[in-house]
C-alpha atoms as a PDB file:
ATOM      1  CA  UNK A   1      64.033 -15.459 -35.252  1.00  0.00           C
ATOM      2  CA  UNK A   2      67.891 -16.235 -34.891  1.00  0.00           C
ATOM      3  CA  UNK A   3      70.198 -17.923 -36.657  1.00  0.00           C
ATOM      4  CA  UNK A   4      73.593 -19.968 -35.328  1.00  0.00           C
ATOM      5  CA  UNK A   5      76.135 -21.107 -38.376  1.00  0.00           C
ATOM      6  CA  UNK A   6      78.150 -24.390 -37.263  1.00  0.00           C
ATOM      7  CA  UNK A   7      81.842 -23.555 -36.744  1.00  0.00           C
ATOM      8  CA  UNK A   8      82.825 -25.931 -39.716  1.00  0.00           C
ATOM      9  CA  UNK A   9      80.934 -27.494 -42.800  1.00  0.00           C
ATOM     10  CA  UNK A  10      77.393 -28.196 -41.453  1.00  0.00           C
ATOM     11  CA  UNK A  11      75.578 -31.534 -41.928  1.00  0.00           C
ATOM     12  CA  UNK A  12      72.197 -30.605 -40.955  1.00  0.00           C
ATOM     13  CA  UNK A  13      70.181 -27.416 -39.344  1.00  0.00           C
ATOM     14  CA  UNK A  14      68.178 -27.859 -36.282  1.00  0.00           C
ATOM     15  CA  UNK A  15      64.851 -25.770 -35.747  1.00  0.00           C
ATOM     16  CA  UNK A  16      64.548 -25.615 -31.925  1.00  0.00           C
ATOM     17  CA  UNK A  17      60.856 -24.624 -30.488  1.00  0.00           C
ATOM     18  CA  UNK A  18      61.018 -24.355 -26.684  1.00  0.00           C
ATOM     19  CA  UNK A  19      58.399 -24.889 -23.750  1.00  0.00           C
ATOM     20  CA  UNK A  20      56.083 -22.577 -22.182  1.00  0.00           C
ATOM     21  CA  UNK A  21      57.257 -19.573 -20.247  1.00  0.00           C
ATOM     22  CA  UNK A  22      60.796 -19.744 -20.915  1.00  0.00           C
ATOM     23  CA  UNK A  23      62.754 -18.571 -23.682  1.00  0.00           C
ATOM     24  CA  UNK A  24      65.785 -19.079 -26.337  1.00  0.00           C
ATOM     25  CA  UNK A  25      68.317 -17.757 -23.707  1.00  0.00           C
ATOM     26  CA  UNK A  26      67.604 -21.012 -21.664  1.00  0.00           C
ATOM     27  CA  UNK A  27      68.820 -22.983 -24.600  1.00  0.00           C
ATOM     28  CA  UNK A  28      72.623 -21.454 -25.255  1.00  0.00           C
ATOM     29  CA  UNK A  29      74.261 -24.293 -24.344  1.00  0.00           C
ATOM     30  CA  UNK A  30      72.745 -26.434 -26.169  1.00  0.00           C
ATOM     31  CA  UNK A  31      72.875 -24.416 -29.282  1.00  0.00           C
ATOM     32  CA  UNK A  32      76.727 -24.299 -29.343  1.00  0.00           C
ATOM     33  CA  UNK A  33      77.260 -28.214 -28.573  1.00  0.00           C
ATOM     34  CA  UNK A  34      75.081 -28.844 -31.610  1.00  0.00           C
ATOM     35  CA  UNK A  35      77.148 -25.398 -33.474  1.00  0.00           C
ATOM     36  CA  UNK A  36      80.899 -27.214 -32.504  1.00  0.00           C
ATOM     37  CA  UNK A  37      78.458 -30.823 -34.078  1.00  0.00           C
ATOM     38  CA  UNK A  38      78.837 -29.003 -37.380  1.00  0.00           C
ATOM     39  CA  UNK A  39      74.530 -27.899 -37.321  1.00  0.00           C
ATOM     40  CA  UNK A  40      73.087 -24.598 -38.132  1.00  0.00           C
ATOM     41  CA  UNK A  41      70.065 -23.761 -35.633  1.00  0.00           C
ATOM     42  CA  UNK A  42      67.203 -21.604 -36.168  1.00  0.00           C
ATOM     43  CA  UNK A  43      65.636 -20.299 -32.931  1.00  0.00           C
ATOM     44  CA  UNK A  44      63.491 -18.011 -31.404  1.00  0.00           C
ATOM     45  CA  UNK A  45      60.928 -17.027 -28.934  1.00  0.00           C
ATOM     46  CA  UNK A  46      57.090 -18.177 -29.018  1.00  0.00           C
ATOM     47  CA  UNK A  47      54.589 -15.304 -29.489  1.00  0.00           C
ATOM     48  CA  UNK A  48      54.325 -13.857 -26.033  1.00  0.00           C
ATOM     49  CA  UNK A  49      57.808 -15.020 -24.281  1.00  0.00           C
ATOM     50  CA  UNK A  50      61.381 -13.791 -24.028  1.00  0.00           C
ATOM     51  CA  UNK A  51      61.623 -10.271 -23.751  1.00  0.00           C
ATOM     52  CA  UNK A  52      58.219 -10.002 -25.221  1.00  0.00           C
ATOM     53  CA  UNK A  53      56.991 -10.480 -21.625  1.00  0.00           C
ATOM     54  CA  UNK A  54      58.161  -7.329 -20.567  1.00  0.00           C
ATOM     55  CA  UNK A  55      55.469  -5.136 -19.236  1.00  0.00           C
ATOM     56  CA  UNK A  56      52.943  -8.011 -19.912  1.00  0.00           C
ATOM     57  CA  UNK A  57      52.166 -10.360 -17.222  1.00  0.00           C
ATOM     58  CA  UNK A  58      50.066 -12.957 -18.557  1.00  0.00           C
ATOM     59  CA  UNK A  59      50.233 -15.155 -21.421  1.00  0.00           C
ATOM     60  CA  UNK A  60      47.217 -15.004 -23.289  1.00  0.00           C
ATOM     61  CA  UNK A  61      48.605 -15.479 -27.005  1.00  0.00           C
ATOM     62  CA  UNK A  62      46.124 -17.946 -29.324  1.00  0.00           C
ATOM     63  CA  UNK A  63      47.975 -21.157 -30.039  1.00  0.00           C
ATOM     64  CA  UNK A  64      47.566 -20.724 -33.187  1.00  0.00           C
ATOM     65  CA  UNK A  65      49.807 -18.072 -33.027  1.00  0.00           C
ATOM     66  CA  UNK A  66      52.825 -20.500 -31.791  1.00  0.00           C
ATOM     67  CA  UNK A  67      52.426 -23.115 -34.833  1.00  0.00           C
ATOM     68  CA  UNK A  68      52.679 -20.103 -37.177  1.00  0.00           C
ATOM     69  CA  UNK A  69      55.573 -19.232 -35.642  1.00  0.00           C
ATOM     70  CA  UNK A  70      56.668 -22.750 -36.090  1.00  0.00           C
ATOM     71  CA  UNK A  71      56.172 -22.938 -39.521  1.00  0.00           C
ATOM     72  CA  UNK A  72      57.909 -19.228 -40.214  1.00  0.00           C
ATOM     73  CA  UNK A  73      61.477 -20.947 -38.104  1.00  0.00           C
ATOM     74  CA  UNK A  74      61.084 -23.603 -40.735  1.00  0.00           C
ATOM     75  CA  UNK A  75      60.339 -21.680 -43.538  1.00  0.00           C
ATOM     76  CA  UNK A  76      64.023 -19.963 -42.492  1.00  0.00           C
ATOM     77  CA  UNK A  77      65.622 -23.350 -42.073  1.00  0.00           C
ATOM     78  CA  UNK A  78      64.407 -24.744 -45.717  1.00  0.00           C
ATOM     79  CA  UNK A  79      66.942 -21.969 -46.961  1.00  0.00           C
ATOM     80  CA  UNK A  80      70.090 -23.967 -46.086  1.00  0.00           C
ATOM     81  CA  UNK A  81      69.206 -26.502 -48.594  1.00  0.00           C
ATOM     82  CA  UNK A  82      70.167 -29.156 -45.693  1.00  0.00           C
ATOM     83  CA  UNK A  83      68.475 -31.833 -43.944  1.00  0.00           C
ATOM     84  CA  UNK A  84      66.123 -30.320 -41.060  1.00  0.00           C
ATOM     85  CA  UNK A  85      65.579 -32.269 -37.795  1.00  0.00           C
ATOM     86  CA  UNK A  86      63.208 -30.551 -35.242  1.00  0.00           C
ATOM     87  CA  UNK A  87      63.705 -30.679 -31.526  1.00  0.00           C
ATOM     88  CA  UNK A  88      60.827 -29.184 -29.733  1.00  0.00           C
ATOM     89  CA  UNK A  89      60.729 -29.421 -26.097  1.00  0.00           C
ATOM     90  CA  UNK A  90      57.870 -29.168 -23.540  1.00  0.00           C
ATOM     91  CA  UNK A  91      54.999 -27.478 -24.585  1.00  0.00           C
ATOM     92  CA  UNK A  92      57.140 -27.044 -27.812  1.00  0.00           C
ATOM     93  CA  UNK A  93      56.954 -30.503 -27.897  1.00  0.00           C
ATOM     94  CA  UNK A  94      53.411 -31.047 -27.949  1.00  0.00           C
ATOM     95  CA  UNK A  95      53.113 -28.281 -30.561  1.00  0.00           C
ATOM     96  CA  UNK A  96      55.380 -29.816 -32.738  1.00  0.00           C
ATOM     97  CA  UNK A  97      53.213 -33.324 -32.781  1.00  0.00           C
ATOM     98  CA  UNK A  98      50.112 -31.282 -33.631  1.00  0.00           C
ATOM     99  CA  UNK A  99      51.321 -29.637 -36.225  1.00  0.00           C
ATOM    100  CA  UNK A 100      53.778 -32.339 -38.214  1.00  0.00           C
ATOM    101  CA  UNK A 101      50.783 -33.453 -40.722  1.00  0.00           C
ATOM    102  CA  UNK A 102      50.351 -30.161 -41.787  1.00  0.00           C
ATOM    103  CA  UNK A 103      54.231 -28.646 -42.758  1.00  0.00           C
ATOM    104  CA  UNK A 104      54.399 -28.619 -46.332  1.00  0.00           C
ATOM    105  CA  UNK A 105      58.247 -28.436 -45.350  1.00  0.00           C
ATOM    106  CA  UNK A 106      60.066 -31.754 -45.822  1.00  0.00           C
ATOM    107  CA  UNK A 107      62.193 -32.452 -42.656  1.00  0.00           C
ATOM    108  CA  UNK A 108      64.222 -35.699 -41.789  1.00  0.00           C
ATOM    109  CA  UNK A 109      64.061 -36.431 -38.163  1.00  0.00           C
ATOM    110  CA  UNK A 110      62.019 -35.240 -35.165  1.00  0.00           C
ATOM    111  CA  UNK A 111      63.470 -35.336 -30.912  1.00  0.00           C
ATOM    112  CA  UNK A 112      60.600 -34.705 -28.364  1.00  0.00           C
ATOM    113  CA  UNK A 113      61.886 -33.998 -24.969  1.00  0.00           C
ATOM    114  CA  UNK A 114      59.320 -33.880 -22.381  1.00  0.00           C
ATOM    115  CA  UNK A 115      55.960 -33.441 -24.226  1.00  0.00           C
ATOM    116  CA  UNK A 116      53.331 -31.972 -22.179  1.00  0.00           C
ATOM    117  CA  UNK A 117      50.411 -34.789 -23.202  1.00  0.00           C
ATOM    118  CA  UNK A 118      49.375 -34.658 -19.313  1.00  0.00           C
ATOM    119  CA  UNK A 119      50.701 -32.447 -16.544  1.00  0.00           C
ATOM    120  CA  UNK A 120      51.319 -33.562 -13.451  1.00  0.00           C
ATOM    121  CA  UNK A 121      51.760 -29.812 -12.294  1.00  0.00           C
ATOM    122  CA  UNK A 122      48.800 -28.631 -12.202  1.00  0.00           C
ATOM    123  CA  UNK A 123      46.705 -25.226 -10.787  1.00  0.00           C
ATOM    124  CA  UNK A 124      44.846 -26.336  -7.779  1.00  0.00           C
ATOM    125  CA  UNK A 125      41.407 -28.268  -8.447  1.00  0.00           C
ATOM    126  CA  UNK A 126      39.593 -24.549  -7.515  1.00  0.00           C
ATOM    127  CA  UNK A 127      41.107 -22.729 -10.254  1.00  0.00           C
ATOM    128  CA  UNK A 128      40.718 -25.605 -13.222  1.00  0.00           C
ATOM    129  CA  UNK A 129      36.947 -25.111 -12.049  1.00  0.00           C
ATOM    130  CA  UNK A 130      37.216 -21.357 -12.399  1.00  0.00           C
ATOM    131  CA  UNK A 131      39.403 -21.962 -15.888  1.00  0.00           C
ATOM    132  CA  UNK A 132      35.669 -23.437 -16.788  1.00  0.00           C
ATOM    133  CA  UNK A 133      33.651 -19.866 -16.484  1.00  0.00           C
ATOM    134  CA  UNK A 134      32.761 -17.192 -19.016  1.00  0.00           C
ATOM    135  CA  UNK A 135      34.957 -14.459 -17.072  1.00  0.00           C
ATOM    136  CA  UNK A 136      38.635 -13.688 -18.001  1.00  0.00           C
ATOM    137  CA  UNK A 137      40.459 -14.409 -15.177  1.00  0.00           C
ATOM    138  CA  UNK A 138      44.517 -15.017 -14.430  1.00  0.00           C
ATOM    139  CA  UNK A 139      45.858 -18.432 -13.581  1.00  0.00           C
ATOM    140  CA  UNK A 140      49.068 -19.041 -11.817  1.00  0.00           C
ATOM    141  CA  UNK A 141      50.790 -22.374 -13.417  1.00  0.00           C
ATOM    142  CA  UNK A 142      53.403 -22.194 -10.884  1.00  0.00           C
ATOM    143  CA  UNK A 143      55.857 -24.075 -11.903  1.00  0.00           C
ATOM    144  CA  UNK A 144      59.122 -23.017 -10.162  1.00  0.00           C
ATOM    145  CA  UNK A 145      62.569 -23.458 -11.917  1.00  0.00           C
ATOM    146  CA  UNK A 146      63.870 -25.616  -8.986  1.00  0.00           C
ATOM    147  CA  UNK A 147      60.979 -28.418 -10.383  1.00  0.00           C
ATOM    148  CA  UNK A 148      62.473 -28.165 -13.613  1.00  0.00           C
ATOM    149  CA  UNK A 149      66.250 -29.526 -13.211  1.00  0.00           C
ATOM    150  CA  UNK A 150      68.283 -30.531 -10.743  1.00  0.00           C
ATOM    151  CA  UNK A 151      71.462 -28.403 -12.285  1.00  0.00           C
ATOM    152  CA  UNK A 152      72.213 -25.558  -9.431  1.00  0.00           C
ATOM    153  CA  UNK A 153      74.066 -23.831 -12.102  1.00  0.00           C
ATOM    154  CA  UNK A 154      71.104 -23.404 -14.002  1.00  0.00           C
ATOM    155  CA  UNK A 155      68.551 -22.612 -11.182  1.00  0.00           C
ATOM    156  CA  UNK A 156      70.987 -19.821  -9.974  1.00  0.00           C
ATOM    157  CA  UNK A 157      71.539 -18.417 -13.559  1.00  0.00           C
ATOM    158  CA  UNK A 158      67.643 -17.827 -14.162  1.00  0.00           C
ATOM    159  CA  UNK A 159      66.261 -17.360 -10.575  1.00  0.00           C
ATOM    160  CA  UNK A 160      66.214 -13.849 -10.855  1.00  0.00           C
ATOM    161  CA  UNK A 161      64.622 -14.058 -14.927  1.00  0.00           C
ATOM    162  CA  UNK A 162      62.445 -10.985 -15.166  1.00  0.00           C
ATOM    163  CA  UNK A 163      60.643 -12.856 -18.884  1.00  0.00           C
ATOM    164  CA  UNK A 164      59.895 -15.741 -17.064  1.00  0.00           C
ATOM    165  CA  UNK A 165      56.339 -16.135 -15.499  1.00  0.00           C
ATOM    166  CA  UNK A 166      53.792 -18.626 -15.068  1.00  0.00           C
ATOM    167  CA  UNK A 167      50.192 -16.665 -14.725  1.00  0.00           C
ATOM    168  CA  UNK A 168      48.134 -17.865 -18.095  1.00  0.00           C
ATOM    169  CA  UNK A 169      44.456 -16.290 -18.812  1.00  0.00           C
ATOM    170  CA  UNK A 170      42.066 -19.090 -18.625  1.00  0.00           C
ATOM    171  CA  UNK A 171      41.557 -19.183 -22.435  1.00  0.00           C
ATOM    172  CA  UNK A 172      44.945 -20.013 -22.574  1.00  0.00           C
ATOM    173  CA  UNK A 173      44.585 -22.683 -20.154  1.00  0.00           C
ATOM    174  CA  UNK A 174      41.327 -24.207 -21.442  1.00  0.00           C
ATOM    175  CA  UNK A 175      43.389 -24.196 -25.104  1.00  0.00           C
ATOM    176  CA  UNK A 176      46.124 -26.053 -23.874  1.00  0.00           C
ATOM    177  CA  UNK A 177      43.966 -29.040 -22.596  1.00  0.00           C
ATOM    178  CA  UNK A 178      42.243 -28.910 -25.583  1.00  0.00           C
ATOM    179  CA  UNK A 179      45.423 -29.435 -27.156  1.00  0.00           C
ATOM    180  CA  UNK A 180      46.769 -32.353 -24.824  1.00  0.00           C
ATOM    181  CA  UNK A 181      43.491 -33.829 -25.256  1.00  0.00           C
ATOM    182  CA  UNK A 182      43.338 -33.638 -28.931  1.00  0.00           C
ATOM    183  CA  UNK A 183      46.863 -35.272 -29.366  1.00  0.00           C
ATOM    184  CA  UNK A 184      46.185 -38.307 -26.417  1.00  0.00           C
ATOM    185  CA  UNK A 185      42.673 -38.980 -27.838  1.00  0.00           C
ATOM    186  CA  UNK A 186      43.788 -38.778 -31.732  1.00  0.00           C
ATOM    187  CA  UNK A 187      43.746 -42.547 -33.654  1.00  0.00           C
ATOM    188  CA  UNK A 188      46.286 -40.876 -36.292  1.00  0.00           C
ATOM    189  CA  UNK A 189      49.610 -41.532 -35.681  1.00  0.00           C
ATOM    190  CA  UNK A 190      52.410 -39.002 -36.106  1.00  0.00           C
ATOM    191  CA  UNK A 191      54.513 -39.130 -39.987  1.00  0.00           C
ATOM    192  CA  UNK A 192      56.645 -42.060 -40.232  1.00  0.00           C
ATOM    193  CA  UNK A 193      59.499 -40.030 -40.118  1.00  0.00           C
ATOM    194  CA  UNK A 194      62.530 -41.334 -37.608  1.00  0.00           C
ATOM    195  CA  UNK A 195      61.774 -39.939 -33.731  1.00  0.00           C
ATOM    196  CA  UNK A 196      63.447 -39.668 -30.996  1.00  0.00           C
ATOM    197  CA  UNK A 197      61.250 -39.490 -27.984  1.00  0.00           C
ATOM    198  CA  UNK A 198      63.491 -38.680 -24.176  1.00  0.00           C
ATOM    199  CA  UNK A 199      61.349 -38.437 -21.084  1.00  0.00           C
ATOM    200  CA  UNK A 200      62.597 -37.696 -17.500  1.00  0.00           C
ATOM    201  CA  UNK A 201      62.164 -40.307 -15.158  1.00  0.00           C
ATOM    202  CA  UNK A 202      61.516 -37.314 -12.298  1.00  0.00           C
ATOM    203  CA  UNK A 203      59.951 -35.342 -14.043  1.00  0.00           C
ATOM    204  CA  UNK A 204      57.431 -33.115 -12.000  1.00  0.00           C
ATOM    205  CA  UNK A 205      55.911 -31.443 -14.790  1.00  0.00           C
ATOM    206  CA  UNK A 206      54.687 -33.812 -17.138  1.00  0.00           C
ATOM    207  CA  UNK A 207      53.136 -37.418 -17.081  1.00  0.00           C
ATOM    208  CA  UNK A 208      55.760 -39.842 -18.532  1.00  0.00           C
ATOM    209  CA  UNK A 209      53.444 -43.119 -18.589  1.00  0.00           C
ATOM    210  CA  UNK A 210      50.891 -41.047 -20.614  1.00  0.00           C
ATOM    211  CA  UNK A 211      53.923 -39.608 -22.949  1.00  0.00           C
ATOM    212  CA  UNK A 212      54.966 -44.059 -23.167  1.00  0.00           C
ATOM    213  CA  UNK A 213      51.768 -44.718 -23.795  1.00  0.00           C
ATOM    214  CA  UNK A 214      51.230 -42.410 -26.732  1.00  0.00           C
ATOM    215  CA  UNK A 215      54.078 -43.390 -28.065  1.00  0.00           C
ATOM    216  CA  UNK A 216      53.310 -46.967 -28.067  1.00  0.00           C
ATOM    217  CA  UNK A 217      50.596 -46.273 -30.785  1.00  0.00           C
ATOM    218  CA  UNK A 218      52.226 -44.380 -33.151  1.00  0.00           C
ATOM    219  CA  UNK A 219      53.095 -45.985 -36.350  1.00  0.00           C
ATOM    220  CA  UNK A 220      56.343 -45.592 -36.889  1.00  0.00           C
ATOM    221  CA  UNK A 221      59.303 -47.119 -39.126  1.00  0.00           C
ATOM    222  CA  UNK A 222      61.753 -45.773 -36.709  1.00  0.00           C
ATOM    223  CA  UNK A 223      61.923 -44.804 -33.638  1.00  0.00           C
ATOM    224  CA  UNK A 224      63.864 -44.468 -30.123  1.00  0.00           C
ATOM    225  CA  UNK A 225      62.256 -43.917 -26.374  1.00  0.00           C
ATOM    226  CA  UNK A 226      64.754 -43.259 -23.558  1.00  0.00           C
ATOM    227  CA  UNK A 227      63.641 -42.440 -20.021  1.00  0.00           C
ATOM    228  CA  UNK A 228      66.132 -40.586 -18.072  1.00  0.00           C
ATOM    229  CA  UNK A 229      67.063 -41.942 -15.082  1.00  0.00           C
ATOM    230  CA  UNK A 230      66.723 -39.472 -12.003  1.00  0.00           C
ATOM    231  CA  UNK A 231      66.509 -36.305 -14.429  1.00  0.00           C
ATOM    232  CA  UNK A 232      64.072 -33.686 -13.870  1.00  0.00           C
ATOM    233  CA  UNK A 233      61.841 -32.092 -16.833  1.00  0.00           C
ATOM    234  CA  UNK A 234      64.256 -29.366 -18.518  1.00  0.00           C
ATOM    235  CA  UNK A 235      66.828 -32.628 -19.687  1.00  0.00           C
ATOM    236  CA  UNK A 236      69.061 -30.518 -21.536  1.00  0.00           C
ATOM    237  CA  UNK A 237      69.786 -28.571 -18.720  1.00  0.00           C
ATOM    238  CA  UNK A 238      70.676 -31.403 -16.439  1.00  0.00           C
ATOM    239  CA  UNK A 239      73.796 -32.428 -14.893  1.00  0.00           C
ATOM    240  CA  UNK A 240      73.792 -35.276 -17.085  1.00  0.00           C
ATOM    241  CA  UNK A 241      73.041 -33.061 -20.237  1.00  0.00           C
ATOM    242  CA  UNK A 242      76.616 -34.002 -22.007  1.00  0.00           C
ATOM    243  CA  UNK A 243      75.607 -37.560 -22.349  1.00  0.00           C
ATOM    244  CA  UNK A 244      72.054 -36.690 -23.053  1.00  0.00           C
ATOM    245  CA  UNK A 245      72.981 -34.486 -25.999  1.00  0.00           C
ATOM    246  CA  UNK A 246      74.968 -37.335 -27.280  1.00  0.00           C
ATOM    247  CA  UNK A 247      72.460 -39.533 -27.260  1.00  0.00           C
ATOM    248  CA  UNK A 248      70.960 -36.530 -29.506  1.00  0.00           C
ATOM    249  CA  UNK A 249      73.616 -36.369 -31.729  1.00  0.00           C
ATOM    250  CA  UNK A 250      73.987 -39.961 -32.387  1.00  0.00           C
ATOM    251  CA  UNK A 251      70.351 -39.822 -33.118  1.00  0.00           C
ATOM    252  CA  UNK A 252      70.894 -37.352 -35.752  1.00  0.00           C
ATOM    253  CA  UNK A 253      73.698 -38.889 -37.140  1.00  0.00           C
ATOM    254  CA  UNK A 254      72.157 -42.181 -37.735  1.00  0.00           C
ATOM    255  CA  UNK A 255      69.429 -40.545 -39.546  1.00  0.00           C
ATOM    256  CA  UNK A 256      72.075 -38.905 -41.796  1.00  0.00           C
ATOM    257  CA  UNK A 257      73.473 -41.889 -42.640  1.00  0.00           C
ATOM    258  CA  UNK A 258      70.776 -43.758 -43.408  1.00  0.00           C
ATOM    259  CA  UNK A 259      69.618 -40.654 -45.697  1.00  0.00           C
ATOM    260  CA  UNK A 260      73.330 -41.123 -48.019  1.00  0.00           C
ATOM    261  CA  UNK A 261      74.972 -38.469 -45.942  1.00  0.00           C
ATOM    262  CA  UNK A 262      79.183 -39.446 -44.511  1.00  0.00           C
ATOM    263  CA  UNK A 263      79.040 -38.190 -41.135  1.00  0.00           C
END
């Protein structure tokens, strides 16, 4: 677990928990725009990714394993003594929703970027049906980081990423449609804390009228959905990824506000 201090008197700290396969690395420039925003961030790697990957092809970690991990980033974050927003992205996204009723941690805001509730990309048809048999077996996800953003910049910085792979056992597979599943099918709606919810109108990873349509239901005080135009899936890595943090930011600073906080 790491820890970035804001470069002047913070307001708030910001537990990041990133998507499947990738890793903290992906997420430095979004870590200083929110350090120069006056926020401390607490980040990591899931069980299994980064430069755990190293000499171990296939993700196979229980799921359970990433929500503790999720709980030990905000167990770090609770020391600042400042109000905690969480920003999980992805599969960290769809993590975070699952596990929000159970923190014992008192946080003020949440931003969901992307949730996987129902992929789009998907292994072929043949290997969901082998996913279904009692013999361990790898699965190759496949998704490729040009289907993630559109930013060249990006693509050409992590092309050649030794820690990132897609090949998943198929326990790991069948858990996370259990876990989609659980979340789409639930009739309990998240904590009415404030949430900001940003899907990518292009996105090739993840359903975006499923991610709407859960939203719809949720019982919520307040909230924000914005679908961005021609974006891929990875929307903080996107050309437009200046005025998408902003829209962040503003996000966060409302909530401050409205909390007693001059921002």
């Amino acid at each position: 677990m790491w820890k970035w201090e804001a470069e002047e008197k913070p307001k708030a700290v910001i537990v990041i928990v990133h998507s499947a396969y990738e890793h903290h690395r992906r997420y430095a420039w979004l870590i200083e725009k929110f350090r120069s925003s006056n926020c401390h961030i607490v980040m990591g790697d899931l069980p299994g990714h980064g430069e755990q990957t190293r000499g171990k092809k296939i993700h196979n970690e229980s799921f359970e394993q990433y929500k503790e991990y999720i709980t030990l980033a905000l167990q770090v974050a609770v020391t600042y003594n400042l109000p905690i927003f969480i920003l999980g992205h992805g599969l960290g996204a769809t993590l975070l929703i699952k596990v929000l009723h159970k923190l014992q941690i008192e946080y003020a805001g949440v931003i969901l970027t992307s949730p996987w509730l129902q992929l789009k990309k998907q292994p072929s048809k043949w290997t969901n049906a082998l996913a279904k048999l009692p013999v361990q077996q790898k699965i190759n996800h496949d998704i490729q980081l040009k289907e993630l953003t559109r930013n060249y910049d990006i693509y050409q910085q992590f092309i050649d990423d030794p820690t990132y792979h897609t090949i998943v056992s198929n326990d790991w597979y069948i858990e996370l449609q259990l876990l989609m599943k659980s979340i789409l099918q639930s009739t309990e709606s998240v904590p009415n804390v404030p949430v900001l919810l940003m899907t990518a109108e292009r996105d090739k990873i993840a359903d975006i009228t499923s991610t709407a349509a859960w939203f719809k239901k949720q019982e919520l005080s307040e909230y924000q959905y914005k679908s961005w135009k021609n974006c891929f899936h990875d929307l903080h890595q996107e050309p437009e990824r200046e005025e998408i943090f902003e829209y962040s930011h503003a996000f966060i600073n409302n909530v401050l506000r409205s909390i007693g906080y001059i921002v």
